[in-house]
N, C-alpha and C. Protein backbone atom coordinates (compact mmCIF):
# COMPACT_ATOMS: atom_id res chain seq x y z
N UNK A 1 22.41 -19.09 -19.90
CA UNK A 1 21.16 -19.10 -20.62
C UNK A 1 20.93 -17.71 -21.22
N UNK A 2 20.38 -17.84 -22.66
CA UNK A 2 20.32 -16.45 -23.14
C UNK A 2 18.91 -16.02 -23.32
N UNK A 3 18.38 -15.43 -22.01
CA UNK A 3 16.74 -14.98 -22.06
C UNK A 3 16.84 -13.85 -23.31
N UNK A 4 15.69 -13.68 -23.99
CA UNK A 4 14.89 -12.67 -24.50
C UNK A 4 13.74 -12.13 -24.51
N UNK A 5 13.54 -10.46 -24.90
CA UNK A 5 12.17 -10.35 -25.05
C UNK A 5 11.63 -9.86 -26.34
N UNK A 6 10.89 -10.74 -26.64
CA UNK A 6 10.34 -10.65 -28.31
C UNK A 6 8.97 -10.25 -28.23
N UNK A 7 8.49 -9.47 -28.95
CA UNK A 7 7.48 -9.10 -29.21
C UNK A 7 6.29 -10.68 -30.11
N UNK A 8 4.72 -10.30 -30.32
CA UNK A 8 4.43 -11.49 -31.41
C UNK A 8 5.13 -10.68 -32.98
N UNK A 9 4.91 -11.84 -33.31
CA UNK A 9 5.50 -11.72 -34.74
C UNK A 9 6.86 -11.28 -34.85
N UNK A 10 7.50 -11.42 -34.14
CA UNK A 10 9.33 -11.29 -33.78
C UNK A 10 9.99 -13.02 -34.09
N UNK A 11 11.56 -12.85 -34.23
CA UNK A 11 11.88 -14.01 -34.59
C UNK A 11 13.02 -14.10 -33.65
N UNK A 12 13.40 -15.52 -33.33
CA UNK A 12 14.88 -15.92 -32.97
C UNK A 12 15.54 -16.96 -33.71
N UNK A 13 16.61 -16.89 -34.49
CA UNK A 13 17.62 -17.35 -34.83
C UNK A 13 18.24 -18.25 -34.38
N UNK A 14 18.29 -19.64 -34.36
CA UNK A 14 19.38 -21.01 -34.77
C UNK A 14 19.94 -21.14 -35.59
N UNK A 15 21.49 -20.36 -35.82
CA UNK A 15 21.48 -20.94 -36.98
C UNK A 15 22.27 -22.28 -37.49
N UNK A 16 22.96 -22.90 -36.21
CA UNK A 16 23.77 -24.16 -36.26
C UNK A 16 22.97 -24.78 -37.05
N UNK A 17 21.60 -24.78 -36.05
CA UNK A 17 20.48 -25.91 -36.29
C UNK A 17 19.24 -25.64 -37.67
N UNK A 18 19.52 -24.64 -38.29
CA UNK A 18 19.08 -23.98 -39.67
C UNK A 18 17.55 -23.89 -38.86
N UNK A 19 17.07 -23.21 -37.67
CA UNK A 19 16.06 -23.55 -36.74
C UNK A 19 15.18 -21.66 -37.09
N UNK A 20 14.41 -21.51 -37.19
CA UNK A 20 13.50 -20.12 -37.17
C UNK A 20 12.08 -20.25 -36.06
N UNK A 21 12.63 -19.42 -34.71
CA UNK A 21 11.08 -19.39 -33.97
C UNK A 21 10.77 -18.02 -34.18
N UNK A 22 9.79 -18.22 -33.87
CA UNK A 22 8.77 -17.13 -34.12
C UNK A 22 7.57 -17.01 -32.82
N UNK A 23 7.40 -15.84 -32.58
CA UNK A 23 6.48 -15.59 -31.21
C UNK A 23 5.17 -15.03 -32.36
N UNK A 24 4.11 -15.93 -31.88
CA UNK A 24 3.05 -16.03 -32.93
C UNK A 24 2.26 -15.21 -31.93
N UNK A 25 1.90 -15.66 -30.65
CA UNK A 25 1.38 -14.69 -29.86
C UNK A 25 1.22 -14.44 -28.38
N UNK A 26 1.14 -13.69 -27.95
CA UNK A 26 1.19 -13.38 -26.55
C UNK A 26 -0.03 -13.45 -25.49
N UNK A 27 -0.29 -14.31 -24.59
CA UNK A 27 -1.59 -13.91 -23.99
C UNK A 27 -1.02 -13.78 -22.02
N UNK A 28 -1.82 -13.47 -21.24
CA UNK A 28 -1.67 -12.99 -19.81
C UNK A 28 -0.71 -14.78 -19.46
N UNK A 29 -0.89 -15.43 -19.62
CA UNK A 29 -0.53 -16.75 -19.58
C UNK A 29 -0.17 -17.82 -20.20
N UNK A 30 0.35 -17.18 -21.60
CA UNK A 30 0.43 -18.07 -22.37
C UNK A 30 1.22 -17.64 -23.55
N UNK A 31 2.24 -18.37 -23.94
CA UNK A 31 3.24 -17.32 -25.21
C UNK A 31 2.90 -18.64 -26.15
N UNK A 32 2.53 -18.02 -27.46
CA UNK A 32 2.65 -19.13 -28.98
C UNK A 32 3.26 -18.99 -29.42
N UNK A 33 4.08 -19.72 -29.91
CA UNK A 33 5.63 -19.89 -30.94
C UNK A 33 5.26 -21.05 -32.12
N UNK A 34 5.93 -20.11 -33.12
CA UNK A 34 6.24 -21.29 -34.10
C UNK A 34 7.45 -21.62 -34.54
N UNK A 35 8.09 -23.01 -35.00
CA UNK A 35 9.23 -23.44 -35.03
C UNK A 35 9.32 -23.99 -36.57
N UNK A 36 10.51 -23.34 -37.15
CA UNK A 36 10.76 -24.00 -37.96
C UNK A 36 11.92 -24.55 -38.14
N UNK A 37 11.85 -26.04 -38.76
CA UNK A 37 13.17 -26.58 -38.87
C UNK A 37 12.97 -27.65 -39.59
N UNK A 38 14.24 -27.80 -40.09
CA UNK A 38 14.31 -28.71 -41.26
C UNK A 38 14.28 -30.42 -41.28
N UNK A 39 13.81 -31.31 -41.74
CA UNK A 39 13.17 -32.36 -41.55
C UNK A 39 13.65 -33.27 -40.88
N UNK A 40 15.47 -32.93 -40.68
CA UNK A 40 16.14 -34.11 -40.10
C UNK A 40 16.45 -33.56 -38.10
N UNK A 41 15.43 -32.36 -38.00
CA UNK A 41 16.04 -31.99 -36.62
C UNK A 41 13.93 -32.34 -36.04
N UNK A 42 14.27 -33.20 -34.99
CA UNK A 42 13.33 -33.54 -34.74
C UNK A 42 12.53 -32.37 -33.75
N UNK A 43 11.64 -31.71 -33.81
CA UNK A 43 11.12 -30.67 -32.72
C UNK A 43 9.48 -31.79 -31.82
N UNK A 44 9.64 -31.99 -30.72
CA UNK A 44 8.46 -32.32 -29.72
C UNK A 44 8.49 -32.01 -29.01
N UNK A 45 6.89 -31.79 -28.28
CA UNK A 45 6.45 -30.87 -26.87
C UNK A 45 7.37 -32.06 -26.02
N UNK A 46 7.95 -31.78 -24.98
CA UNK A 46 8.56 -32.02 -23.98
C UNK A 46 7.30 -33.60 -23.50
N UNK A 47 6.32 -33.19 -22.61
CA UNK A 47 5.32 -33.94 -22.09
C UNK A 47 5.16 -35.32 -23.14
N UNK A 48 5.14 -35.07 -24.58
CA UNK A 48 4.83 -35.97 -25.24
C UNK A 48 5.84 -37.39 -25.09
N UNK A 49 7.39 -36.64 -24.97
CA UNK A 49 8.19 -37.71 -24.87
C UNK A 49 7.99 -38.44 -23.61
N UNK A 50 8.06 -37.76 -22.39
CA UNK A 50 7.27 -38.50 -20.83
C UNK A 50 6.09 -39.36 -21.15
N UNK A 51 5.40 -39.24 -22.32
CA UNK A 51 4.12 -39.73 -22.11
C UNK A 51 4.34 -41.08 -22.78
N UNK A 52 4.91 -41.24 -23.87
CA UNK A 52 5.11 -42.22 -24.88
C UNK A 52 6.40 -42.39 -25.44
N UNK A 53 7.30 -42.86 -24.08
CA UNK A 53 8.67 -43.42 -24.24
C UNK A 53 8.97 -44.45 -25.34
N UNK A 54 9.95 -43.98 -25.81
CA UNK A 54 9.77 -45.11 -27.23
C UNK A 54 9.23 -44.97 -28.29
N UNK A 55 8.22 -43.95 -28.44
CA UNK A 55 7.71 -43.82 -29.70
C UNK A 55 8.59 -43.22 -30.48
N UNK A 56 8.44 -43.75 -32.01
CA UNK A 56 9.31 -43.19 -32.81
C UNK A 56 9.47 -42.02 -33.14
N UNK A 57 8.29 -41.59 -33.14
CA UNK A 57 8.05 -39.97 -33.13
C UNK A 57 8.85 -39.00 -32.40
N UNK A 58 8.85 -39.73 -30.93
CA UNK A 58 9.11 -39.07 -29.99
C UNK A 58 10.69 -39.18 -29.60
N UNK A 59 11.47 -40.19 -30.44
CA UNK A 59 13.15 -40.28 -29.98
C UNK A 59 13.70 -39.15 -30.72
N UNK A 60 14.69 -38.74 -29.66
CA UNK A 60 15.33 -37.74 -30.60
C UNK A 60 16.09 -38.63 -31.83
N UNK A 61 17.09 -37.65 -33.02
CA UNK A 61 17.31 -38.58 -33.85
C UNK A 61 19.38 -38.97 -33.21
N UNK A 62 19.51 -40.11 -33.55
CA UNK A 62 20.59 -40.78 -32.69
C UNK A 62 21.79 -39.91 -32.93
N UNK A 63 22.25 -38.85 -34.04
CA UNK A 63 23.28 -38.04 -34.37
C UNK A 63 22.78 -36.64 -33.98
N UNK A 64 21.70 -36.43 -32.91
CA UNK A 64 21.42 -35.24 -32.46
C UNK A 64 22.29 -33.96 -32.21
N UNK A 65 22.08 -32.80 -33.02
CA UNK A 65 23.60 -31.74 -33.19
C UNK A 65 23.22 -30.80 -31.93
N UNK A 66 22.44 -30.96 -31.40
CA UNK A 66 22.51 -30.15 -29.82
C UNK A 66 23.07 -31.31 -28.80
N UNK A 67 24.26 -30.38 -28.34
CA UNK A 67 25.15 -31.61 -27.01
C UNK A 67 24.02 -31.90 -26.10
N UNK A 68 24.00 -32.84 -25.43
CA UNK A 68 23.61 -33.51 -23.99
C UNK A 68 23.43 -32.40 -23.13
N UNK A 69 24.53 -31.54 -22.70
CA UNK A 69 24.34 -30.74 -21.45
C UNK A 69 22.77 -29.76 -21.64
N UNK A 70 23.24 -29.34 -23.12
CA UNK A 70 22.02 -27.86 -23.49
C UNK A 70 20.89 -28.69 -23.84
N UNK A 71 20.64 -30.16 -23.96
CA UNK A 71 19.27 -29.97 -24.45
C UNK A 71 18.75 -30.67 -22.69
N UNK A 72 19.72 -30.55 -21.79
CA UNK A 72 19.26 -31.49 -20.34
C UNK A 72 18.37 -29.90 -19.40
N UNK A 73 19.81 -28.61 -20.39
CA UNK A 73 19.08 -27.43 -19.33
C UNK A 73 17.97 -27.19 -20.34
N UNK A 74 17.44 -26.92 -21.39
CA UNK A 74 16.37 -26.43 -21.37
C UNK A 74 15.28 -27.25 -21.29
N UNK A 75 15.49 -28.65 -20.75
CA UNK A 75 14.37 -29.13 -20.41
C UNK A 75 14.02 -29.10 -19.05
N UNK A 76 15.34 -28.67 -18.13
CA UNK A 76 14.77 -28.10 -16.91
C UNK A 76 14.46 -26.85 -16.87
N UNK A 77 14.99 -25.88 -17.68
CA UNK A 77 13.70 -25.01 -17.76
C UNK A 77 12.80 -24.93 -18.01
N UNK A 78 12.45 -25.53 -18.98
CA UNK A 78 10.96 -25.31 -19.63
C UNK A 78 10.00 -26.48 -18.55
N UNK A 79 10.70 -27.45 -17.60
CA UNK A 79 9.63 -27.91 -16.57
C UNK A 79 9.58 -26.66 -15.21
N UNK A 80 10.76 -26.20 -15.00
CA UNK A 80 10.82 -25.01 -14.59
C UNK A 80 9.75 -24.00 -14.51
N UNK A 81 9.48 -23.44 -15.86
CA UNK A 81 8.93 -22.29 -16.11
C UNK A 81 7.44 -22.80 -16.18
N UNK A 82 7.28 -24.01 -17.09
CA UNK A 82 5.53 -24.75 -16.38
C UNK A 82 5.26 -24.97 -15.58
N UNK A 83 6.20 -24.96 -14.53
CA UNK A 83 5.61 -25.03 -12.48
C UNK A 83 5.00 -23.86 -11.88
N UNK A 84 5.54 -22.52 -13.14
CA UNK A 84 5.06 -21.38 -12.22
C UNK A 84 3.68 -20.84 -12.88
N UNK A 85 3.31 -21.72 -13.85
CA UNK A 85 1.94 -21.34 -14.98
C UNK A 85 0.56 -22.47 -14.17
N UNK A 86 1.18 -23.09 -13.13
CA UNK A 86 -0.01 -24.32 -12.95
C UNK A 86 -0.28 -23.70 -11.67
């Protein structure tokens, strides 16, 4: 896993995925990011897909260009890292 530390208004680079985040802002508990990416790479909050299995919105798209393994770890991180914010 490749941690970083970005300042707000700092960027990180995808570029397989033609993907641009951005750390919008920083609070004691709380980091804002913005994501950009291009129309055919689907981006959703994690919770949404748990919530409403099946929605179209919410499937990834079926030729998804991130493998299986990397998109399985950062969704255990990111439930990970929301266990230690609750």
């Amino acid at each position: 896993m490749l941690v970083l530390s970005r300042k707000a208004g700092e960027k990180v680079l995808v570029p397989e995925l033609d993907l641009v985040i951005t750390v919008v802002g920083v609070s004691p508990h709380r980091v804002r990011i913005g994501i950009e990416a291009p129309d055919k790479v689907h981006v959703v909050r994690e919770e949404l897909i748990e919530v409403v299995p099946g929605h179209a919105a919410c499937e990834p798209p079926a030729q998804s260009p991130v493998p299986p393994p990397l998109r399985e770890a950062v969704r255990r991180r990111i439930q990970a890292d929301c266990a230690l914010h609750i």
